[in-house]
N, C-alpha and C. Protein backbone atom coordinates (compact mmCIF):
# COMPACT_ATOMS: atom_id res chain seq x y z
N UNK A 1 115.76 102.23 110.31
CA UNK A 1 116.00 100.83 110.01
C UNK A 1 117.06 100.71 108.94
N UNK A 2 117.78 99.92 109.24
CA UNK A 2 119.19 99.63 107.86
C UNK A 2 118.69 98.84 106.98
N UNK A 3 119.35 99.00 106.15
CA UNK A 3 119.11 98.37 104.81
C UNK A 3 119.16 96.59 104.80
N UNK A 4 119.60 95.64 105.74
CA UNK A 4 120.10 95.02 106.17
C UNK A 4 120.55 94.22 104.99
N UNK A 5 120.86 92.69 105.13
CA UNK A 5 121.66 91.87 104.99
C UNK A 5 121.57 91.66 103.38
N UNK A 6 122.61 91.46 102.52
CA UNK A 6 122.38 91.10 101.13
C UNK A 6 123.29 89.51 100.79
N UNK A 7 122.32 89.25 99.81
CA UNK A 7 122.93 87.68 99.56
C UNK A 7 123.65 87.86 98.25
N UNK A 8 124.05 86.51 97.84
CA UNK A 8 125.34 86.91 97.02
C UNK A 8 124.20 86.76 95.26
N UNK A 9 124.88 86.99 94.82
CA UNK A 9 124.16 87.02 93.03
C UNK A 9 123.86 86.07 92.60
N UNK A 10 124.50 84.65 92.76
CA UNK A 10 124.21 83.40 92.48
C UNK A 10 122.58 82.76 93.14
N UNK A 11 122.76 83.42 94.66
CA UNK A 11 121.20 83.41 94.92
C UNK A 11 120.32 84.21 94.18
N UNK A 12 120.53 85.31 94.04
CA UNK A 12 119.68 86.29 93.42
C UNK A 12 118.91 85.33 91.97
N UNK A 13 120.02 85.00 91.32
CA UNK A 13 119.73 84.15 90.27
C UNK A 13 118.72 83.41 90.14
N UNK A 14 118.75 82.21 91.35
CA UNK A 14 118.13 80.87 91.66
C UNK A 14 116.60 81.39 92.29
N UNK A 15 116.78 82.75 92.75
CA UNK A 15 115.15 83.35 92.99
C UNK A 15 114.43 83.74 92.01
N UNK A 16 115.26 84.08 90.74
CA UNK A 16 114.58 84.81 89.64
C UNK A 16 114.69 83.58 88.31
N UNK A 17 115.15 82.31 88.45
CA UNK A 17 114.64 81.27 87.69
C UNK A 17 113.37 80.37 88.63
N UNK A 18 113.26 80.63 89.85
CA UNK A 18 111.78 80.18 90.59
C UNK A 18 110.86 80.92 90.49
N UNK A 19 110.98 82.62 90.31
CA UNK A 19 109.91 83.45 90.18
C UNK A 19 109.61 83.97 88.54
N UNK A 20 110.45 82.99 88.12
CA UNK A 20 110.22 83.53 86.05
C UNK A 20 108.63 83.16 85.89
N UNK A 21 108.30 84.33 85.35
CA UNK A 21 106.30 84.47 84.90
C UNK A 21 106.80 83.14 83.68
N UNK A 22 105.66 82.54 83.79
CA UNK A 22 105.45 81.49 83.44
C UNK A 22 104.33 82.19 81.63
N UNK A 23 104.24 81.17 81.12
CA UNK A 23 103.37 81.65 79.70
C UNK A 23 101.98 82.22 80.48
N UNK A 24 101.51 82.22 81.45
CA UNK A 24 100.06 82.58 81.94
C UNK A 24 100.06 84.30 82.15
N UNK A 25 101.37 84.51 82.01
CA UNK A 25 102.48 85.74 83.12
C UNK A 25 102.00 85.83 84.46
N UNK A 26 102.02 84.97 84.73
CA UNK A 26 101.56 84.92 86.29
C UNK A 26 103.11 84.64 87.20
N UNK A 27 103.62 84.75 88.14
CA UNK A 27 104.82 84.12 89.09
C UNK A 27 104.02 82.25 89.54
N UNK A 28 105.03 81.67 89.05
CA UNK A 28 105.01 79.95 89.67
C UNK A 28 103.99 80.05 90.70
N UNK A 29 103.02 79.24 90.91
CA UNK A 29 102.07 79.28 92.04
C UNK A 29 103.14 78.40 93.42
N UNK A 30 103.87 77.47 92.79
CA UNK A 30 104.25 76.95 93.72
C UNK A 30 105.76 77.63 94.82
N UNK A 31 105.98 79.29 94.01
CA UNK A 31 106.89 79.64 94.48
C UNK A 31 106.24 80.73 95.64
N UNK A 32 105.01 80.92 95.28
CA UNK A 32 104.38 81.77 96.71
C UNK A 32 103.44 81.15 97.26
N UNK A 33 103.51 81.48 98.34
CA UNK A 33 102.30 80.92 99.66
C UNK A 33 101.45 81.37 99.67
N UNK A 34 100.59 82.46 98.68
CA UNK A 34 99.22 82.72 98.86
C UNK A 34 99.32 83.08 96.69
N UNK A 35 97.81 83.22 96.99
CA UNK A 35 97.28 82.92 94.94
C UNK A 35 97.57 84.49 94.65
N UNK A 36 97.03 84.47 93.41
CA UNK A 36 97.44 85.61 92.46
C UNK A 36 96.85 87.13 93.04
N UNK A 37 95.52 86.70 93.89
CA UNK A 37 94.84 87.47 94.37
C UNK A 37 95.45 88.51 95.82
N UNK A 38 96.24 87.77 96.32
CA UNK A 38 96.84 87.73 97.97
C UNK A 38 97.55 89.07 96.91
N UNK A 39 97.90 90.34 98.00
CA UNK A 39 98.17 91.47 98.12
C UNK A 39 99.75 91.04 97.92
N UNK A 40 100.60 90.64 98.92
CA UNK A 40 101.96 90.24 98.59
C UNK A 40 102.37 89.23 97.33
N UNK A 41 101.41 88.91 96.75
CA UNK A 41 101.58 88.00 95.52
C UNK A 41 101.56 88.74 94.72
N UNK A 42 100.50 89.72 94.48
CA UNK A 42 100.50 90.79 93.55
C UNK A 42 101.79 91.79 93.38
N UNK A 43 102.25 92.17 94.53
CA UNK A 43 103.08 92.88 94.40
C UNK A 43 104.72 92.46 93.58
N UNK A 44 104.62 91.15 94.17
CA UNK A 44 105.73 90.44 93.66
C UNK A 44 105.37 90.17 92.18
N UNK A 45 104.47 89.91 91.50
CA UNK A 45 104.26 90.11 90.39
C UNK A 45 104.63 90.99 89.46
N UNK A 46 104.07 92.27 90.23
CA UNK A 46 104.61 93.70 89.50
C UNK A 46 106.51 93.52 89.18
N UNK A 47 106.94 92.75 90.39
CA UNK A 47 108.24 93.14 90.20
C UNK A 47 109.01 92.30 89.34
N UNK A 48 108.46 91.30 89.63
CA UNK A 48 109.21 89.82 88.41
C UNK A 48 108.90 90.12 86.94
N UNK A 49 108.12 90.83 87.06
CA UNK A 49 107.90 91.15 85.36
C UNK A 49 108.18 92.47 84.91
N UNK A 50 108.67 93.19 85.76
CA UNK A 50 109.50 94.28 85.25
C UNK A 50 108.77 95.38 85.21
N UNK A 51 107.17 95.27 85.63
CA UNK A 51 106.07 96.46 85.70
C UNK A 51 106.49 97.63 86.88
N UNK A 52 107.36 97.18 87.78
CA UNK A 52 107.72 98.54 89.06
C UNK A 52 108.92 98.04 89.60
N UNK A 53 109.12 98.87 89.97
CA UNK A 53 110.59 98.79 91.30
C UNK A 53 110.09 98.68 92.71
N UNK A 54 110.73 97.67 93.30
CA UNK A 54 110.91 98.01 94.81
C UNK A 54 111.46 99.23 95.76
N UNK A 55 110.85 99.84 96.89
CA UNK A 55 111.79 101.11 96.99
C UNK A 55 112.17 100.55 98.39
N UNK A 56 113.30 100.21 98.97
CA UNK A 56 113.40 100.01 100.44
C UNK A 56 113.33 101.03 101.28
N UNK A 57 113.77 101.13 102.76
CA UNK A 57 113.81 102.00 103.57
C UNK A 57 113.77 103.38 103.18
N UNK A 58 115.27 103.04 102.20
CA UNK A 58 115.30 104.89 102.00
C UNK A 58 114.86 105.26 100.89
N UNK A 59 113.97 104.50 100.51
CA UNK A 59 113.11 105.04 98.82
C UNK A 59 114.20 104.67 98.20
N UNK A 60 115.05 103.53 97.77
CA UNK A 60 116.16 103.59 96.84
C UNK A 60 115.49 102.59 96.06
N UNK A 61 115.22 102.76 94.71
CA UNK A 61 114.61 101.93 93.93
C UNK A 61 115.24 100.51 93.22
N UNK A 62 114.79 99.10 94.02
CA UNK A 62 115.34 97.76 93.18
C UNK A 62 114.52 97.15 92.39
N UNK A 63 115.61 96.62 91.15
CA UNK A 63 114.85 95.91 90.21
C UNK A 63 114.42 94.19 91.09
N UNK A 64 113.82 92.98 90.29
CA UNK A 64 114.01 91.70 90.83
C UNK A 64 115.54 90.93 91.33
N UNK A 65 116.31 91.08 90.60
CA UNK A 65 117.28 90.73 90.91
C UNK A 65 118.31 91.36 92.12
N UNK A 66 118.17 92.95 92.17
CA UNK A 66 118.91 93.69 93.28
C UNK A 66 117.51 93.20 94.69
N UNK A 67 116.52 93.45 94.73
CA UNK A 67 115.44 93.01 95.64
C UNK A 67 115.65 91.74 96.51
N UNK A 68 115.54 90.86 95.45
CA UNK A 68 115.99 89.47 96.25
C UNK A 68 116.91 88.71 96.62
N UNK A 69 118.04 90.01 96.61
CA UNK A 69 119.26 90.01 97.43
C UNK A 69 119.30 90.79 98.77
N UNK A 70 118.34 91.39 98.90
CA UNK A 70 118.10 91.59 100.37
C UNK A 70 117.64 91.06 101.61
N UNK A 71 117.77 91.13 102.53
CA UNK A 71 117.28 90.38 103.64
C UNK A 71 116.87 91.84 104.45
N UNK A 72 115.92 92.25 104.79
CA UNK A 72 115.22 93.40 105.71
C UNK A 72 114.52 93.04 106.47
N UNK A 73 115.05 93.46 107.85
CA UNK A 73 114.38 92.49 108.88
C UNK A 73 113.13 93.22 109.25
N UNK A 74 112.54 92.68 109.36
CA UNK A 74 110.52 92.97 109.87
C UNK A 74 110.26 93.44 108.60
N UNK A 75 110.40 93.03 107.22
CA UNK A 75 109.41 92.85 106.39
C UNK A 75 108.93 91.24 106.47
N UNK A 76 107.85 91.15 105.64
CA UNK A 76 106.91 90.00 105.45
C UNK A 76 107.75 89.03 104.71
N UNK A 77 107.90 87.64 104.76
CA UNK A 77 108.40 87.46 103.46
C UNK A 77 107.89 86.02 102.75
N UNK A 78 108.21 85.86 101.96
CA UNK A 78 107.39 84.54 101.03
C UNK A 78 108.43 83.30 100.80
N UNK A 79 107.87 81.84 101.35
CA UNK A 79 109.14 81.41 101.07
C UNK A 79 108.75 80.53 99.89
N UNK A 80 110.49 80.38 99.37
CA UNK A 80 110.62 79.53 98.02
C UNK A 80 111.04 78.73 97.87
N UNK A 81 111.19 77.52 97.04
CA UNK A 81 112.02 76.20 96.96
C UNK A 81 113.78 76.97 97.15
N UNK A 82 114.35 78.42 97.15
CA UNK A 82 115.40 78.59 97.24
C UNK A 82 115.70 79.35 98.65
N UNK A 83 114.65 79.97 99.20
CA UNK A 83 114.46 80.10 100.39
C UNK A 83 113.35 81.64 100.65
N UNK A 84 113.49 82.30 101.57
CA UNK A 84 112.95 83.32 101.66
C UNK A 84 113.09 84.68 101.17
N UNK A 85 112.14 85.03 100.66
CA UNK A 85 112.20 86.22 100.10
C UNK A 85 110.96 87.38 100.39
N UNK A 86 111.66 88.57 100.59
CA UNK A 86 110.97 89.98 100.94
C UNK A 86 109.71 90.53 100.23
N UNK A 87 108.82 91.04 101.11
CA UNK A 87 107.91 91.60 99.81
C UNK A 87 108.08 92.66 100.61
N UNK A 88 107.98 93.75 99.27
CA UNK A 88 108.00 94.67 99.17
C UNK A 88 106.84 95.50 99.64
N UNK A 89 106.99 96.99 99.91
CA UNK A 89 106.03 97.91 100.89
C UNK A 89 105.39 98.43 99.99
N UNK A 90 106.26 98.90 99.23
CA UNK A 90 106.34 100.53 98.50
C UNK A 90 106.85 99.93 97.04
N UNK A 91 105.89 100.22 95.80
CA UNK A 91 106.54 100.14 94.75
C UNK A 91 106.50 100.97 93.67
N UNK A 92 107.49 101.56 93.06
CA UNK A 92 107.75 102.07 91.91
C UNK A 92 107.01 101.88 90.55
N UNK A 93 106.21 102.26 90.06
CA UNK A 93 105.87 101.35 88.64
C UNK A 93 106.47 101.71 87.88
N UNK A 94 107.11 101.21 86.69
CA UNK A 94 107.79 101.42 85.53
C UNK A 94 106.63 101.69 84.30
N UNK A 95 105.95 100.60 84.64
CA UNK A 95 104.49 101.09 83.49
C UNK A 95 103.56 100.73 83.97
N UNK A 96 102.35 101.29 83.47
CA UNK A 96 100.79 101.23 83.78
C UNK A 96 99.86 101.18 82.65
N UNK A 97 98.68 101.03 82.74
CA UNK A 97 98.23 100.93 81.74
C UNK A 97 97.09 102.10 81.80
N UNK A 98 96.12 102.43 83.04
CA UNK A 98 95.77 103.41 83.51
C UNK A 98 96.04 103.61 84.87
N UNK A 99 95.23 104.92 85.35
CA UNK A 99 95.09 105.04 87.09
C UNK A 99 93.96 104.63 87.16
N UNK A 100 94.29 103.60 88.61
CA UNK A 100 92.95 103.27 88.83
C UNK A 100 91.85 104.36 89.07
N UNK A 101 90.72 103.63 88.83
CA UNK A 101 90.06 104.71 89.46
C UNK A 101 88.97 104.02 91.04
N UNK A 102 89.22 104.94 91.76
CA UNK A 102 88.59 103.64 93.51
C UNK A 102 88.31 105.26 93.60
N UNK A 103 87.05 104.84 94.36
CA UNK A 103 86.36 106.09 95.46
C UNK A 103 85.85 105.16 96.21
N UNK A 104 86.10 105.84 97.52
CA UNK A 104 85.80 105.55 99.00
C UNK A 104 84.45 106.22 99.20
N UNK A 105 83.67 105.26 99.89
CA UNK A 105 82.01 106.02 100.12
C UNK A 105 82.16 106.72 101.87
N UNK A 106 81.73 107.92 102.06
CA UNK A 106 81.89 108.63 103.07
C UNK A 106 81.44 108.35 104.03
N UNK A 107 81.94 107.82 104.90
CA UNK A 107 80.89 107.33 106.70
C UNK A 107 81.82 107.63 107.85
N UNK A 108 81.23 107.59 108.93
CA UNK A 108 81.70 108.04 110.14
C UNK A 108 83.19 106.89 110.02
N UNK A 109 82.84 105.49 109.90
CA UNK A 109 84.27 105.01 109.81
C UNK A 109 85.39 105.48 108.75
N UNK A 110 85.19 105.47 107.68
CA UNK A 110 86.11 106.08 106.78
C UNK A 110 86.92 107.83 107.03
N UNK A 111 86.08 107.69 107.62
CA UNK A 111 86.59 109.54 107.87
C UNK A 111 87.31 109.02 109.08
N UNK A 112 86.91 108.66 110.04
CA UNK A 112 87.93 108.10 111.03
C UNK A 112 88.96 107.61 110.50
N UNK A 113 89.15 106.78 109.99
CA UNK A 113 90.07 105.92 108.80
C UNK A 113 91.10 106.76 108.47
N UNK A 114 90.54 107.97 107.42
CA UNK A 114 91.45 109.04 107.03
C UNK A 114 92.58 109.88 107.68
N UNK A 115 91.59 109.83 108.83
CA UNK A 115 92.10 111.03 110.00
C UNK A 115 93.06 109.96 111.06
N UNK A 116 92.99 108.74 110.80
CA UNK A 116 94.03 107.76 111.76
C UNK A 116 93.45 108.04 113.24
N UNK A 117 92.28 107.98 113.32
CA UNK A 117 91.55 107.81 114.65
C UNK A 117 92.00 108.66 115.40
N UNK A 118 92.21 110.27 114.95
CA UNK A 118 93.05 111.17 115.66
C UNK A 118 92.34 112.19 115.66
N UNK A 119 91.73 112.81 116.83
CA UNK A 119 91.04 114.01 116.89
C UNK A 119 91.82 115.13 116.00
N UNK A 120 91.18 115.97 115.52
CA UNK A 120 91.72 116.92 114.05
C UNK A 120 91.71 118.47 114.97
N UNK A 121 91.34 118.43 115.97
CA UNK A 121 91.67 119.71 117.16
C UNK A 121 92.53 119.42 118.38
N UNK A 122 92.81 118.17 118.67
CA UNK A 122 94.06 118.25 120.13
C UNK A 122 94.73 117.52 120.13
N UNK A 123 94.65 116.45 118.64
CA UNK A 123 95.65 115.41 118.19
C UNK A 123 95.82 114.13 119.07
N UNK A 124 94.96 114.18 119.68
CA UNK A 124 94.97 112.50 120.26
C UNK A 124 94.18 111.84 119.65
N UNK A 125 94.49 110.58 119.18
CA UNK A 125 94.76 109.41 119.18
C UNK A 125 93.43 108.59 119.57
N UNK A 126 92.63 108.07 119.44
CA UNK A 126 91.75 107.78 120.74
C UNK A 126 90.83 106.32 119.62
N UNK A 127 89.95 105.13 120.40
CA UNK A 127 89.28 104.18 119.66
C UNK A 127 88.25 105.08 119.20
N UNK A 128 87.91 104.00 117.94
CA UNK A 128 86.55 104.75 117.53
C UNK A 128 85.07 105.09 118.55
N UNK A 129 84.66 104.61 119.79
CA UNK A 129 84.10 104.23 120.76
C UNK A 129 83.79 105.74 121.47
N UNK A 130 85.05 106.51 121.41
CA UNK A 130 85.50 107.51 121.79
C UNK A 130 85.47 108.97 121.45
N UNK A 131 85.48 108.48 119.62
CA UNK A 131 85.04 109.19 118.75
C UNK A 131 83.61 110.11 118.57
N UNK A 132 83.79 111.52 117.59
CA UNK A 132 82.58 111.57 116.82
C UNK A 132 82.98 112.17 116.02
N UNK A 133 81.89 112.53 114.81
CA UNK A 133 82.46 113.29 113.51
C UNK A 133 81.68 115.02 113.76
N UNK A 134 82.36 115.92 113.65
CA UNK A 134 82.15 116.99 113.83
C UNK A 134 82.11 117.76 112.69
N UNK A 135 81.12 118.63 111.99
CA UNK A 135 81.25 119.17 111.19
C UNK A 135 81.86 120.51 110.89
N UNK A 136 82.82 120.95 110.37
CA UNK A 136 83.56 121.99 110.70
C UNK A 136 82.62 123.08 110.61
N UNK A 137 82.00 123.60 109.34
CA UNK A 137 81.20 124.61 109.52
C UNK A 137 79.91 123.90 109.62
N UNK A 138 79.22 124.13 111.22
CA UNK A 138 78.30 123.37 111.75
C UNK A 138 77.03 123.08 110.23
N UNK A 139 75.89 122.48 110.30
CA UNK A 139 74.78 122.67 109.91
C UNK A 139 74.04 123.75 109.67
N UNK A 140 73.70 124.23 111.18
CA UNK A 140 72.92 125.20 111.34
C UNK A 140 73.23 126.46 110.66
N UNK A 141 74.85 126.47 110.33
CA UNK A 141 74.86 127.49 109.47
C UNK A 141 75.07 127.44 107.86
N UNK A 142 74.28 126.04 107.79
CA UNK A 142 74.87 125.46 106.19
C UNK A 142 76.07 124.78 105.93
N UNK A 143 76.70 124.30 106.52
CA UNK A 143 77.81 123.68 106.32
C UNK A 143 76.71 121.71 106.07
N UNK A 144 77.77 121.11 104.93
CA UNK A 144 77.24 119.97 104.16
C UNK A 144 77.71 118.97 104.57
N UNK A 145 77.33 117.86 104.69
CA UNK A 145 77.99 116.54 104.87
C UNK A 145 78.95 116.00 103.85
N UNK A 146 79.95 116.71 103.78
CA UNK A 146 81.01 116.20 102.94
C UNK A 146 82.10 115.60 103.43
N UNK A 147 83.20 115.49 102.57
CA UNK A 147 84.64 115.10 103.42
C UNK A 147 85.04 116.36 103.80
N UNK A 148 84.72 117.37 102.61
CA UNK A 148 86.01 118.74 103.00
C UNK A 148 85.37 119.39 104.13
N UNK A 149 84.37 118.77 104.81
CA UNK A 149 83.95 119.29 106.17
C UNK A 149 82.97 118.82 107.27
N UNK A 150 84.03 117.49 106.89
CA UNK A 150 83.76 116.46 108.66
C UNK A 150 85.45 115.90 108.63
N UNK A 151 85.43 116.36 110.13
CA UNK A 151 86.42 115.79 110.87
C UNK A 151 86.48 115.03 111.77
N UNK A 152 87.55 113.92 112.06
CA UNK A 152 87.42 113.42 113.32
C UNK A 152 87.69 114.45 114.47
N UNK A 153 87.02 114.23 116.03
CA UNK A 153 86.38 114.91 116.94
C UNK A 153 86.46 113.94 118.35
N UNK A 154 87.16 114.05 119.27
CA UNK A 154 87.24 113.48 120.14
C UNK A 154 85.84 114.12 121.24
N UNK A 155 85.25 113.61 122.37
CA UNK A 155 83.88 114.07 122.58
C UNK A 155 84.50 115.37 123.51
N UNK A 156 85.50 115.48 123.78
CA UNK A 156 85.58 117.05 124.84
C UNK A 156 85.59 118.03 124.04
N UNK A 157 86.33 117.89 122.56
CA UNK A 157 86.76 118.88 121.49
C UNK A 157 85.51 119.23 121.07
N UNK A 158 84.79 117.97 120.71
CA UNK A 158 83.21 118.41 120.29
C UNK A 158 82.33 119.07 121.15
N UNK A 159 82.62 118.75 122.21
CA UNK A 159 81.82 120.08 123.57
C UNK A 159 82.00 121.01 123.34
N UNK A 160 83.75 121.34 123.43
CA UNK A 160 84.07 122.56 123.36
C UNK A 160 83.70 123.40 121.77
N UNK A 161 83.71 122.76 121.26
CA UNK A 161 83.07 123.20 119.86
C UNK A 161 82.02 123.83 119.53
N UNK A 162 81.21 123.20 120.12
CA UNK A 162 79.28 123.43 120.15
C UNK A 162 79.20 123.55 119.25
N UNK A 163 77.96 124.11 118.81
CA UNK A 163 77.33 124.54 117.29
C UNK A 163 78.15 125.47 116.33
N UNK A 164 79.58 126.07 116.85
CA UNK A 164 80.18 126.96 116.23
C UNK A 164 80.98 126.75 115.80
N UNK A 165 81.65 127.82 115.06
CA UNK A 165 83.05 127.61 114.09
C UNK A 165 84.20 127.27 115.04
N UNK A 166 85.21 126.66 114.67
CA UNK A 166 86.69 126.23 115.16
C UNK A 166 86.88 127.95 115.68
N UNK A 167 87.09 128.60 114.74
CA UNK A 167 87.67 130.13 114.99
C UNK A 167 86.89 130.83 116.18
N UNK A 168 85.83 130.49 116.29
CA UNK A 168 84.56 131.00 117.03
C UNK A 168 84.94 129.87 118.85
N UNK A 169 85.19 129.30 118.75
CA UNK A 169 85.43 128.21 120.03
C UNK A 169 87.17 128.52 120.13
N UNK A 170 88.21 129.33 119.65
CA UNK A 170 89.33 129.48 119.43
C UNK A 170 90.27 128.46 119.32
N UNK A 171 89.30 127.09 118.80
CA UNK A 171 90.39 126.07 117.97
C UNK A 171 90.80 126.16 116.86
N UNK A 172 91.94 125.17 116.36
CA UNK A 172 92.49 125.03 115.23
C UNK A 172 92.63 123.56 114.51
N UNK A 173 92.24 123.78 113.50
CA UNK A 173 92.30 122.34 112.64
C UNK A 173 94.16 121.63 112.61
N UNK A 174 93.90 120.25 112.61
CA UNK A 174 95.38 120.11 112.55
C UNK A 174 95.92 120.20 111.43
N UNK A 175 94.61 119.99 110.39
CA UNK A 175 95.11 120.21 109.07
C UNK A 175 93.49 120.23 108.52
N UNK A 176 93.37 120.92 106.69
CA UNK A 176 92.48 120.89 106.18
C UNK A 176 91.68 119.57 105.92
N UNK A 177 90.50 119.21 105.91
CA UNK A 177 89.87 118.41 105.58
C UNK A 177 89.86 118.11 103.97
N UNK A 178 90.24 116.75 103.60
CA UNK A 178 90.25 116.86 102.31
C UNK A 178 89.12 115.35 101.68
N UNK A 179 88.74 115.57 100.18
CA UNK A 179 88.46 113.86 99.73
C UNK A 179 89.78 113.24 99.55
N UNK A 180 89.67 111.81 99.95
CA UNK A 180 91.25 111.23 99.68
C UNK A 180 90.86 110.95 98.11
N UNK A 181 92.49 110.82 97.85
CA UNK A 181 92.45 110.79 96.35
C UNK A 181 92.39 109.15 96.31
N UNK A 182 92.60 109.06 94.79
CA UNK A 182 92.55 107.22 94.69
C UNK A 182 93.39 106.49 94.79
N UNK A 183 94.99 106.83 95.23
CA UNK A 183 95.52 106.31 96.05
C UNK A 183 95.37 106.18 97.48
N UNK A 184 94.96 106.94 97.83
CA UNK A 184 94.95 106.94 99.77
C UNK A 184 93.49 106.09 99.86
N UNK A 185 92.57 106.10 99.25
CA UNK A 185 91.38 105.71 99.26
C UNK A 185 91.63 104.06 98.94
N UNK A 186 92.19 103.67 97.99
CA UNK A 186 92.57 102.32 97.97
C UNK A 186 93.24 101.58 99.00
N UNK A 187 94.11 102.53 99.39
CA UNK A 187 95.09 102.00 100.76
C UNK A 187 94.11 101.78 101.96
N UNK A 188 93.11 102.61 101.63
CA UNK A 188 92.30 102.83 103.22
C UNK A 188 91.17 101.31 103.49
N UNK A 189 90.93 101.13 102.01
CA UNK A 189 90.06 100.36 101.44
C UNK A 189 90.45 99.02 101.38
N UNK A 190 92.03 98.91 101.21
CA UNK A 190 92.16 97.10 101.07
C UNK A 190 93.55 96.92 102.25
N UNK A 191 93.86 97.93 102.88
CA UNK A 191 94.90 97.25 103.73
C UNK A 191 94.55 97.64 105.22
N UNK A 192 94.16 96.32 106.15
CA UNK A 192 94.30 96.62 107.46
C UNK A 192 95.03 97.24 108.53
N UNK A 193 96.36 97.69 107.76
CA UNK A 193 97.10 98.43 108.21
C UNK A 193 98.32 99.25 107.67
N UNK A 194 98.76 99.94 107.80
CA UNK A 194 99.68 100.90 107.04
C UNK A 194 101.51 100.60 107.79
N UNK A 195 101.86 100.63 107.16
CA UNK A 195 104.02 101.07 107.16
C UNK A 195 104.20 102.42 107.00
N UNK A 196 105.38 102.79 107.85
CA UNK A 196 105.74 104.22 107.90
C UNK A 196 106.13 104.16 106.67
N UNK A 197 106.52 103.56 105.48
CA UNK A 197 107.49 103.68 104.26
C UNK A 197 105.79 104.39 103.57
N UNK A 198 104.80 104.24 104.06
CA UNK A 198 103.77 104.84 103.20
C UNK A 198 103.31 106.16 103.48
N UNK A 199 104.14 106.48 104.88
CA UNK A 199 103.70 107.72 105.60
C UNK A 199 103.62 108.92 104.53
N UNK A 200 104.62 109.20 103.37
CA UNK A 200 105.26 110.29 102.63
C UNK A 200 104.06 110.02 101.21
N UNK A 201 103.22 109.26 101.30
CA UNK A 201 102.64 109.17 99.87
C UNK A 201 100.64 109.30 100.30
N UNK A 202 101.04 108.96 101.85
CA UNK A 202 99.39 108.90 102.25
C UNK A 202 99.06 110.60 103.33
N UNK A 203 99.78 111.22 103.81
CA UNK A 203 99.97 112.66 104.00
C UNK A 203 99.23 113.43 103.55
């Protein structure tokens, strides 16, 4: 995807005297279409006040003013008494105050979740319906109900599996089973859906 269309500086301007944090430091309520709470409000927050950078397509990091001179087509965008403007995917923080801290509680959906509804032995893709969670080192031989060893399991893989090890049935994991950390766990937790621009940070 290209970087697409940029507007001239004089706009840039007239977006960043509509989005100036107000004494509350909040962004103008009347310059976004959803409250302080809404996910794209927040984000735009971070950026009007100088807390992160925007990163576009190619991870190139904008402040407020370089940002809302862009026009990127199939992002979301918010409109303003000066017109429309982009929210951002992916952001940079400049400062923080801590890391959050979010843990995800472990269930057959969340582990699905993790794994992107993708069998973890033949890599398809498949609804949850379709699904099961397979424990890598079965039960019977002590293996625990954890993350670092349940995988998603499409039902032929799990046949072929039986009660035994991957190595033992001569499959292979597509990758290790891990706990998500508290970024991926937040992502998993408050957004219905993911952007490839997040592909390189949720991995």
């Amino acid at each position: 995807m290209g970087r697409g269309m940029r507007r001239s500086k004089g706009d840039a301007s007239s977006f960043a005297d509509a989005l100036r944090p107000r004494r509350t430091g909040l962004v103008a309520e009347q310059a976004l279409s959803g409250g302080p709470r809404d996910p794209s409000a927040s984000r735009l927050h971070a950026l009007v006040r100088g807390a992160a950078r925007a990163l576009d397509d190619r991870y190139e990091a904008h402040d407020f003013s370089q940002w809302s001179r862009l026009l990127l087509p199939g992002y979301e965008q918010i409109g303003t008494m000066h017109g429309a403007l982009c929210v951002p995917r992916v952001l940079l923080l400049v400062r923080y105050g801590r890391v959050p801290s979010t843990t995800l509680r472990l269930s057959r959906r969340n582990v699905y979740m993790r794994d992107d509804f993708t069998c973890q032995y033949c890599g398809k893709q498949q609804a949850a319906k379709d699904l099961n969670l397979d424990h890598v080192t079965p039960r019977s031989r002590g293996g625990r109900t954890t993350w670092e060893n349940l995988v998603t399991s499409c039902r032929r893989c799990n046949f072929e599996k039986g009660s035994g090890s991957p190595e033992a049935a001569g499959m292979r994991l597509l990758r290790a089973p891990v706990r998500p950390s508290w970024s991926t766990a937040a992502a998993l937790a408050a957004a219905p859906r993911r952007f490839e621009q997040w592909e390189p940070f949720l991995s």
